[in-house]
C-alpha atoms as a PDB file:
ATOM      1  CA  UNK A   1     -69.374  24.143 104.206  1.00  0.00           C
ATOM      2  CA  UNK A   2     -70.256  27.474 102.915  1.00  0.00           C
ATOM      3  CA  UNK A   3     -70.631  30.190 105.675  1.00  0.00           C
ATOM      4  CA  UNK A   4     -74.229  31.055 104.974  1.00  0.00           C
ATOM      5  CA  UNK A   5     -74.806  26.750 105.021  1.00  0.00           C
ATOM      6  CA  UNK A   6     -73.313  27.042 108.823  1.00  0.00           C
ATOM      7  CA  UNK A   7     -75.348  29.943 109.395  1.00  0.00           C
ATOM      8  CA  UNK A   8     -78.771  28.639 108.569  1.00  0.00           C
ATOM      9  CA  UNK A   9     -77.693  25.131 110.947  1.00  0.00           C
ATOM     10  CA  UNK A  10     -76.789  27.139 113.737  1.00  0.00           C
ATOM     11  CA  UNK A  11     -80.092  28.886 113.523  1.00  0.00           C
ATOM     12  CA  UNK A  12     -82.243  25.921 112.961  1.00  0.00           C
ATOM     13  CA  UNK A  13     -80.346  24.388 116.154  1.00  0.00           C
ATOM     14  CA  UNK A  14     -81.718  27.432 118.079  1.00  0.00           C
ATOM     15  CA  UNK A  15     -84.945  27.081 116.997  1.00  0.00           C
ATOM     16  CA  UNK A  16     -85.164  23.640 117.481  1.00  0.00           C
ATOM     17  CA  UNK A  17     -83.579  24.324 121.074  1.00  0.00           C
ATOM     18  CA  UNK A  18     -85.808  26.882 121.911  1.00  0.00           C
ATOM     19  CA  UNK A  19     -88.979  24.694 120.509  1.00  0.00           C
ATOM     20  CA  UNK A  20     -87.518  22.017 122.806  1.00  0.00           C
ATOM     21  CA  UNK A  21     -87.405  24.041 125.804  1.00  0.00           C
ATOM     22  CA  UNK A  22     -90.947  25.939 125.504  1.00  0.00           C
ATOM     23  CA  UNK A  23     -92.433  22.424 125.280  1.00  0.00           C
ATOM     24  CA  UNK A  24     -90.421  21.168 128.140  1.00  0.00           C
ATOM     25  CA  UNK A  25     -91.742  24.072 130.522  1.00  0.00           C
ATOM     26  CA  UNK A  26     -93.966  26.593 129.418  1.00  0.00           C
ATOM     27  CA  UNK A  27     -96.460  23.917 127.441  1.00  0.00           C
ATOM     28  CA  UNK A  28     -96.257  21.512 130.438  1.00  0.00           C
ATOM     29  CA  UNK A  29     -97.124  24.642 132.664  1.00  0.00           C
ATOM     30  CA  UNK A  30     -99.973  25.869 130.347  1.00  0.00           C
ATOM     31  CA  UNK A  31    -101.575  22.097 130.356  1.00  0.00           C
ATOM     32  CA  UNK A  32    -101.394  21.845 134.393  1.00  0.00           C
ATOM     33  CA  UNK A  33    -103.099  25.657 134.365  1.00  0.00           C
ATOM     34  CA  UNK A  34    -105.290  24.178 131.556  1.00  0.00           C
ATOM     35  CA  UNK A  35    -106.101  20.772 133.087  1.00  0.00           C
ATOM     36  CA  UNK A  36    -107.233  22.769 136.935  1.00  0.00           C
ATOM     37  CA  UNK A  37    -109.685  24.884 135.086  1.00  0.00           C
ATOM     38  CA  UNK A  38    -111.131  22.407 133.330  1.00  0.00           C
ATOM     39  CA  UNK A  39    -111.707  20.157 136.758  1.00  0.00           C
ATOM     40  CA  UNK A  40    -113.218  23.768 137.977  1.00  0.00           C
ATOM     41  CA  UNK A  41    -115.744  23.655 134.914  1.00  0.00           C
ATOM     42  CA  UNK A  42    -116.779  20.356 135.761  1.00  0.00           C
ATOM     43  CA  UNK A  43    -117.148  20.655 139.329  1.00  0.00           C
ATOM     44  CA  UNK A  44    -119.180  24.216 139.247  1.00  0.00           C
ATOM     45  CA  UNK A  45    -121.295  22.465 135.946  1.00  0.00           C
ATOM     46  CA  UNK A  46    -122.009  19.351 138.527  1.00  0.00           C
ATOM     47  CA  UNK A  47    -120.103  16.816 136.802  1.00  0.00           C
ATOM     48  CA  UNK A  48    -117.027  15.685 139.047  1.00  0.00           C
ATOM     49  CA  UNK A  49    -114.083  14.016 136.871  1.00  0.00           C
ATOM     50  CA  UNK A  50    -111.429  12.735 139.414  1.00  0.00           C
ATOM     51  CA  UNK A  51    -109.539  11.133 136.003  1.00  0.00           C
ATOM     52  CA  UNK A  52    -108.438  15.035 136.142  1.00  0.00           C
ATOM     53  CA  UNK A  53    -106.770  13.895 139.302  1.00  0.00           C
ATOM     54  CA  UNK A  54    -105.100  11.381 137.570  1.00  0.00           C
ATOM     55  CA  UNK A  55    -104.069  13.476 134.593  1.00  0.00           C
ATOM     56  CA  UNK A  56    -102.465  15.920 136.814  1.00  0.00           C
ATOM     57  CA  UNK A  57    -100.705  13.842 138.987  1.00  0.00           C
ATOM     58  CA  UNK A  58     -99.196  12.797 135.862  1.00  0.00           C
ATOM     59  CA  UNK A  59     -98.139  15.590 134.823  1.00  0.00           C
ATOM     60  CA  UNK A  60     -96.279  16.712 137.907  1.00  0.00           C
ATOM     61  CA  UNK A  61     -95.016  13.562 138.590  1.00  0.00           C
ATOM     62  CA  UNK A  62     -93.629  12.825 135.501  1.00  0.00           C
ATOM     63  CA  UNK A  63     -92.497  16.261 134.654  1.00  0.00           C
ATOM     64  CA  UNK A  64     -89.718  16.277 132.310  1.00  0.00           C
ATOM     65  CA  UNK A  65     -87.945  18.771 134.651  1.00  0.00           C
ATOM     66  CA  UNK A  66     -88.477  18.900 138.006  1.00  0.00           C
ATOM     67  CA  UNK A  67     -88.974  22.658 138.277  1.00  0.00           C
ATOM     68  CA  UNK A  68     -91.974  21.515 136.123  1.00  0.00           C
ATOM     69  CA  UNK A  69     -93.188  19.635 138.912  1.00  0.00           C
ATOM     70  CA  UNK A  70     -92.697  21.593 141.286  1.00  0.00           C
ATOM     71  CA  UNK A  71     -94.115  24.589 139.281  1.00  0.00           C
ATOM     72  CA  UNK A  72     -97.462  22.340 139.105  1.00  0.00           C
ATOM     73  CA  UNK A  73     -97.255  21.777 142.973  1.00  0.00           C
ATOM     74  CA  UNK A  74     -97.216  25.327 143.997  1.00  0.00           C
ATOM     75  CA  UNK A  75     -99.796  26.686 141.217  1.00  0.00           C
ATOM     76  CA  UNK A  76    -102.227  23.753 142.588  1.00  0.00           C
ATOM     77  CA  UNK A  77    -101.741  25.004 146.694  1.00  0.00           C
ATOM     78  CA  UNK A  78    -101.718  28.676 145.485  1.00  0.00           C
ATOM     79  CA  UNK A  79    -105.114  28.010 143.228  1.00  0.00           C
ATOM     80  CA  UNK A  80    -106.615  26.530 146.885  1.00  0.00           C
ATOM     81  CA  UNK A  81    -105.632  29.202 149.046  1.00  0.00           C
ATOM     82  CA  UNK A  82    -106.590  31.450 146.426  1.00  0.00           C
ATOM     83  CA  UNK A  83    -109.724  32.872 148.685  1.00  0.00           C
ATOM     84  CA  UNK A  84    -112.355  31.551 145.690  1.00  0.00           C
ATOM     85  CA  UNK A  85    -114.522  28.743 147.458  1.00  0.00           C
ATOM     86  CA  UNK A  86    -114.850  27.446 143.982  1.00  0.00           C
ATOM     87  CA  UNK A  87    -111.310  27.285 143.742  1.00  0.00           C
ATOM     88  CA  UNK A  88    -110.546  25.669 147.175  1.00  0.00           C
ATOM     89  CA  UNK A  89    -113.521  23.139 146.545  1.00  0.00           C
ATOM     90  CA  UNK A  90    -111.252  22.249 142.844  1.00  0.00           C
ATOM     91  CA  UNK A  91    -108.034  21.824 144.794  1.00  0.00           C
ATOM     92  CA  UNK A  92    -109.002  19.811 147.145  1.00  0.00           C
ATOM     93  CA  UNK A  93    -110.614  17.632 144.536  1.00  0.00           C
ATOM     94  CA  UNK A  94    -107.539  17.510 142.810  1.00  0.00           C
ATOM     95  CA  UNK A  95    -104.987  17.573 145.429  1.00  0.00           C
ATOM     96  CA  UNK A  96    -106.410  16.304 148.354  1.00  0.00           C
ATOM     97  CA  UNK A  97    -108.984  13.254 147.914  1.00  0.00           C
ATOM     98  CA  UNK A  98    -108.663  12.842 151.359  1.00  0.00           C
ATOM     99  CA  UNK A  99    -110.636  15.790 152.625  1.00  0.00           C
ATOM    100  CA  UNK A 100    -109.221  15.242 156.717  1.00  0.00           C
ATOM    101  CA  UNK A 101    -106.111  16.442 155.525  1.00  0.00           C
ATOM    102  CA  UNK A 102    -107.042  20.122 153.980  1.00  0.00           C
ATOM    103  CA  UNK A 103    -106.964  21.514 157.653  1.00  0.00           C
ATOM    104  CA  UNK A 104    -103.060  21.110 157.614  1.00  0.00           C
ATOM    105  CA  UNK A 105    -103.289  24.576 154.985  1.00  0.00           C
ATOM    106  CA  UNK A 106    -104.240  26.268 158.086  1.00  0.00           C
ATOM    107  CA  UNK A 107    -107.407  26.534 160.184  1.00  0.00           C
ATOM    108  CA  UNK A 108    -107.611  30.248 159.849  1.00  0.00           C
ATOM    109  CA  UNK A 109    -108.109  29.707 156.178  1.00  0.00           C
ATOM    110  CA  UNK A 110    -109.937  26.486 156.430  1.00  0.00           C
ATOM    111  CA  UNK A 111    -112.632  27.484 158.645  1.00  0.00           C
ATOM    112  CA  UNK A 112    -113.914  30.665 156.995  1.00  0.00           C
ATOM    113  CA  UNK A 113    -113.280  29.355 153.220  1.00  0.00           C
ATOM    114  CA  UNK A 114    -115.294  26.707 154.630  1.00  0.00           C
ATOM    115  CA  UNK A 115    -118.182  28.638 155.722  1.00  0.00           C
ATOM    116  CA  UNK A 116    -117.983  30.464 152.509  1.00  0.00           C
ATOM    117  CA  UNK A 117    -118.416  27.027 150.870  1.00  0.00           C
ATOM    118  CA  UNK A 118    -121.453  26.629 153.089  1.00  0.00           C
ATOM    119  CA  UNK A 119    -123.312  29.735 152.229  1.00  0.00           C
ATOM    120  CA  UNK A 120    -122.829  29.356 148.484  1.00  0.00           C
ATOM    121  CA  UNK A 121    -123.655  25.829 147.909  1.00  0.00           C
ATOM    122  CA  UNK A 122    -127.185  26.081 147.210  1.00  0.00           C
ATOM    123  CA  UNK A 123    -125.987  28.188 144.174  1.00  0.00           C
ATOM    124  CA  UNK A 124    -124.669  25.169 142.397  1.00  0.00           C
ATOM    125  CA  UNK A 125    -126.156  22.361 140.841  1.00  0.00           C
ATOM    126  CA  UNK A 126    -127.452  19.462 143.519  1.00  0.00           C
ATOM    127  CA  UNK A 127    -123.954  16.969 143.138  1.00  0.00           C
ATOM    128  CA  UNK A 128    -121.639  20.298 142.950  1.00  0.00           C
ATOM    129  CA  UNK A 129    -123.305  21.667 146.261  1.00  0.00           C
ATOM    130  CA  UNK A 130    -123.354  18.518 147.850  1.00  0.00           C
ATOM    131  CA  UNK A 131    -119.439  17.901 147.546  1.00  0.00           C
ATOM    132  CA  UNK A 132    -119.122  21.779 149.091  1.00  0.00           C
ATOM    133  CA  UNK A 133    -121.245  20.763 152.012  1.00  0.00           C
ATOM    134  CA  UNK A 134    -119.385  17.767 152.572  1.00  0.00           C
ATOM    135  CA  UNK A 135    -115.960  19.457 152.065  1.00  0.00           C
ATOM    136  CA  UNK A 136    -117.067  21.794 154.942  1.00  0.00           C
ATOM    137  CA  UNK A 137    -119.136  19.133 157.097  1.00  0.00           C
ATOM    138  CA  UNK A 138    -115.626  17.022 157.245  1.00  0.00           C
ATOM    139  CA  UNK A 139    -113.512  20.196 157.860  1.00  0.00           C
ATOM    140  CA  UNK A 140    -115.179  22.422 160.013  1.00  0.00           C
ATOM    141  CA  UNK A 141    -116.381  19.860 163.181  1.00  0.00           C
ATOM    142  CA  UNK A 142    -112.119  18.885 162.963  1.00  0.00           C
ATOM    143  CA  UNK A 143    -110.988  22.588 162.579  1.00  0.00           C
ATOM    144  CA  UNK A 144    -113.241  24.048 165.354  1.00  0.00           C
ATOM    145  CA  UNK A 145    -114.303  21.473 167.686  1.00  0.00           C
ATOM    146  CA  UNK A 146    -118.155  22.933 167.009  1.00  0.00           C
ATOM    147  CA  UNK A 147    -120.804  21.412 164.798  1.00  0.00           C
ATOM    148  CA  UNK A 148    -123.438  23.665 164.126  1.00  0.00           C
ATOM    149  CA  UNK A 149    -125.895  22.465 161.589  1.00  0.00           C
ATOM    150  CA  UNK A 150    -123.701  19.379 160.436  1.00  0.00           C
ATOM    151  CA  UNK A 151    -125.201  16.324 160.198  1.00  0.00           C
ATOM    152  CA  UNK A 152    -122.209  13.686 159.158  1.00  0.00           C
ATOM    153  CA  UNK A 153    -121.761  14.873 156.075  1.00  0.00           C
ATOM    154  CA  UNK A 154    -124.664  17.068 155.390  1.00  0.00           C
ATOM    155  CA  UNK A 155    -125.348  20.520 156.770  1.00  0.00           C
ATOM    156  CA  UNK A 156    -128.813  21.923 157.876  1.00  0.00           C
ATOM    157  CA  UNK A 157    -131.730  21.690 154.728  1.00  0.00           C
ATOM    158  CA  UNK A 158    -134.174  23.916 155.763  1.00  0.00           C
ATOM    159  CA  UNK A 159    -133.480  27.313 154.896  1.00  0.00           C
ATOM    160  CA  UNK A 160    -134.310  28.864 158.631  1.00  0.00           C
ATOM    161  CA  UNK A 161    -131.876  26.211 160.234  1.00  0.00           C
ATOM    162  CA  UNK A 162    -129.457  26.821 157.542  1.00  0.00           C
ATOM    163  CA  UNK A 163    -129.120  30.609 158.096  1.00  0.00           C
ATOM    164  CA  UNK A 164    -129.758  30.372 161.929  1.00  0.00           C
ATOM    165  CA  UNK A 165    -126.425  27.855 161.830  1.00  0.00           C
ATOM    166  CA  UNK A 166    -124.061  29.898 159.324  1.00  0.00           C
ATOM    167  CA  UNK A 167    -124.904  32.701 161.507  1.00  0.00           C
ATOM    168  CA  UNK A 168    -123.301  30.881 164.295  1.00  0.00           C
ATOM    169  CA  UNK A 169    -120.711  29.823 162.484  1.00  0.00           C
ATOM    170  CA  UNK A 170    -119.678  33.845 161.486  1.00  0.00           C
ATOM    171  CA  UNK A 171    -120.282  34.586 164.987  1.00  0.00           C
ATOM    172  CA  UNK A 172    -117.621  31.712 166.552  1.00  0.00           C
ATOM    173  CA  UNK A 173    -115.422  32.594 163.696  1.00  0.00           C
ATOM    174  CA  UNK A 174    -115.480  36.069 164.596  1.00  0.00           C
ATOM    175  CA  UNK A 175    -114.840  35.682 168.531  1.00  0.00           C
ATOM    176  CA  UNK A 176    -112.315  32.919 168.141  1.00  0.00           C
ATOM    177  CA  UNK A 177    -109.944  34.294 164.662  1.00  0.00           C
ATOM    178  CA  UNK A 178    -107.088  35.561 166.377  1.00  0.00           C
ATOM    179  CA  UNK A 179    -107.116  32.363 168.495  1.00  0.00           C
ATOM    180  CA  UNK A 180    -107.163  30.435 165.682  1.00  0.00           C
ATOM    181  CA  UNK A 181    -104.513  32.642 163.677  1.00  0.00           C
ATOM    182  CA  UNK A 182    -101.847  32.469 167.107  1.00  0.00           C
ATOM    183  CA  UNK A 183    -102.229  28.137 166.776  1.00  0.00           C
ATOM    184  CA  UNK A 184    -101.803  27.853 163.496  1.00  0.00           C
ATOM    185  CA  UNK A 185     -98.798  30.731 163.672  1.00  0.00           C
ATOM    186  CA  UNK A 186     -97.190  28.191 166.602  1.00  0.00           C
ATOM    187  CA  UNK A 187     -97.912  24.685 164.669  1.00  0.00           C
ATOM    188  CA  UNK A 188     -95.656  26.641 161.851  1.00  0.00           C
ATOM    189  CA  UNK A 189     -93.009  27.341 164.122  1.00  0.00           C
ATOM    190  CA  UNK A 190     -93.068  24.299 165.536  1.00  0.00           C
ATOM    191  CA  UNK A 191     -92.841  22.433 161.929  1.00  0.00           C
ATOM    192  CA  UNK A 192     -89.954  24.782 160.954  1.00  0.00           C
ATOM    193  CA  UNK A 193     -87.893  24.292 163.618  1.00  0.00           C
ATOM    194  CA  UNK A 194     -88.464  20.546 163.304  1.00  0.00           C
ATOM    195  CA  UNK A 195     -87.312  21.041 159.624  1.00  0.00           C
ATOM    196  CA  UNK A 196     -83.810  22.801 160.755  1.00  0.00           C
ATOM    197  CA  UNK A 197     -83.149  20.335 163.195  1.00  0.00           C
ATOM    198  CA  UNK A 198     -83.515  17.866 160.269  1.00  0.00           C
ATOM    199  CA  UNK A 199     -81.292  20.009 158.142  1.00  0.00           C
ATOM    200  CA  UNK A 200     -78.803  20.602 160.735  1.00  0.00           C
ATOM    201  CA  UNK A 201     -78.752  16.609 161.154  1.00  0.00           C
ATOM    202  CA  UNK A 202     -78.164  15.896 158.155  1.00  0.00           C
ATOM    203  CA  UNK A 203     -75.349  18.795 157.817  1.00  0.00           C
ATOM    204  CA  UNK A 204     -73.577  16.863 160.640  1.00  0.00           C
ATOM    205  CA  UNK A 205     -73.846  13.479 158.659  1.00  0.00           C
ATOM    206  CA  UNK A 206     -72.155  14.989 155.635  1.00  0.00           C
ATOM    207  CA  UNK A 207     -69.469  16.677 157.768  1.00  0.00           C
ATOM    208  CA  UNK A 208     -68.354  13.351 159.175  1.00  0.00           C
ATOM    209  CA  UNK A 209     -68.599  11.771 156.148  1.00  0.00           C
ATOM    210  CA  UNK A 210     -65.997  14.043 154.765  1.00  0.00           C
END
């Protein structure tokens, strides 16, 4: 084989590996980024899709690679705690269709994205607002032990309640934050030291078993 013949394989390889490899991670990471904003169109537009759920799960389930996966993982609890109540309200449709568990992100970001939630849902179409009322009506009551203005799943209607009751919400929030911050700063420690003693048991299993 002529030397220009082995040239023009060898570069087609590394193209072809390269093609290969950009499919395998940054395409797979562009359609998880892709498939999160579209659930965030539909959800602020009123129209909730949980087949996006489905989709996504896919994708970071199936990942060809698992730093994929876990690449899809992270971007999802990043785009939650992201500080955007339209953003929290999309991950937790997404990631957590169990709404009880959200409060294990942290009540000191729970409760006041939360409230946020609250005082913008009357900006969004009926079925968008409802789902951020009922986010906060299941997180709050758990989070804080208080229930001002929620009804089950539904939070004060009238627009004097309403603003009498976020008011008290701010106003707990604001007395009770550091509080909240020192619990959720000891439930960490507590779940990291549970995780070394894990590690550290199974560190002693694989030393015996040497």
């Amino acid at each position: 084989m002529k030397k220009s013949a082995i040239i023009k394989t060898v570069a087609a390889l590394i193209v072809l590996s390269a093609g290969t490899w950009l499919y395998l991670t940054e395409f797979q990471k562009y359609r998880i980024r892709a498939l999160v904003e579209q659930a965030r169109a539909e959800l602020v537009s009123g129209r909730r899709n949980y087949s996006r759920f489905d989709a996504l799960n896919e994708l970071i389930v199936n990942a060809t690679l698992p730093s994929v996966g876990k690449y899809g993982e992270r971007y999802l609890y990043d785009y939650s705690q992201s500080g955007n109540p339209e953003k929290f309200a999309t991950g937790i449709m997404l990631d957590r269709p169990d709404l009880r568990r959200a409060n294990g992100m942290g009540r000191s970001y729970t409760i006041p994205i939360s409230i946020m939630l609250l005082e913008d849902a009357k900006r969004y179409p009926p079925a968008t607002g409802s789902f951020m009322e009922e986010i906060a009506c299941t997180l709050l009551p758990k989070a804080a032990g208080m229930s001002f203005g929620i009804e089950g799943l539904r939070f004060a209607e009238a627009a004097d309640e309403r603003a009498a009751a976020l008011q008290r919400w701010r106003e707990w929030y604001e007395v009770n934050k550091h509080a909240v911050l020192e619990d959720d700063l000891r439930r960490k420690a507590a779940v990291d030291a549970h995780i070394d003693k894990q590690k550290k048991f199974l560190e002693g299993l694989n030393d015996l078993g040497r």
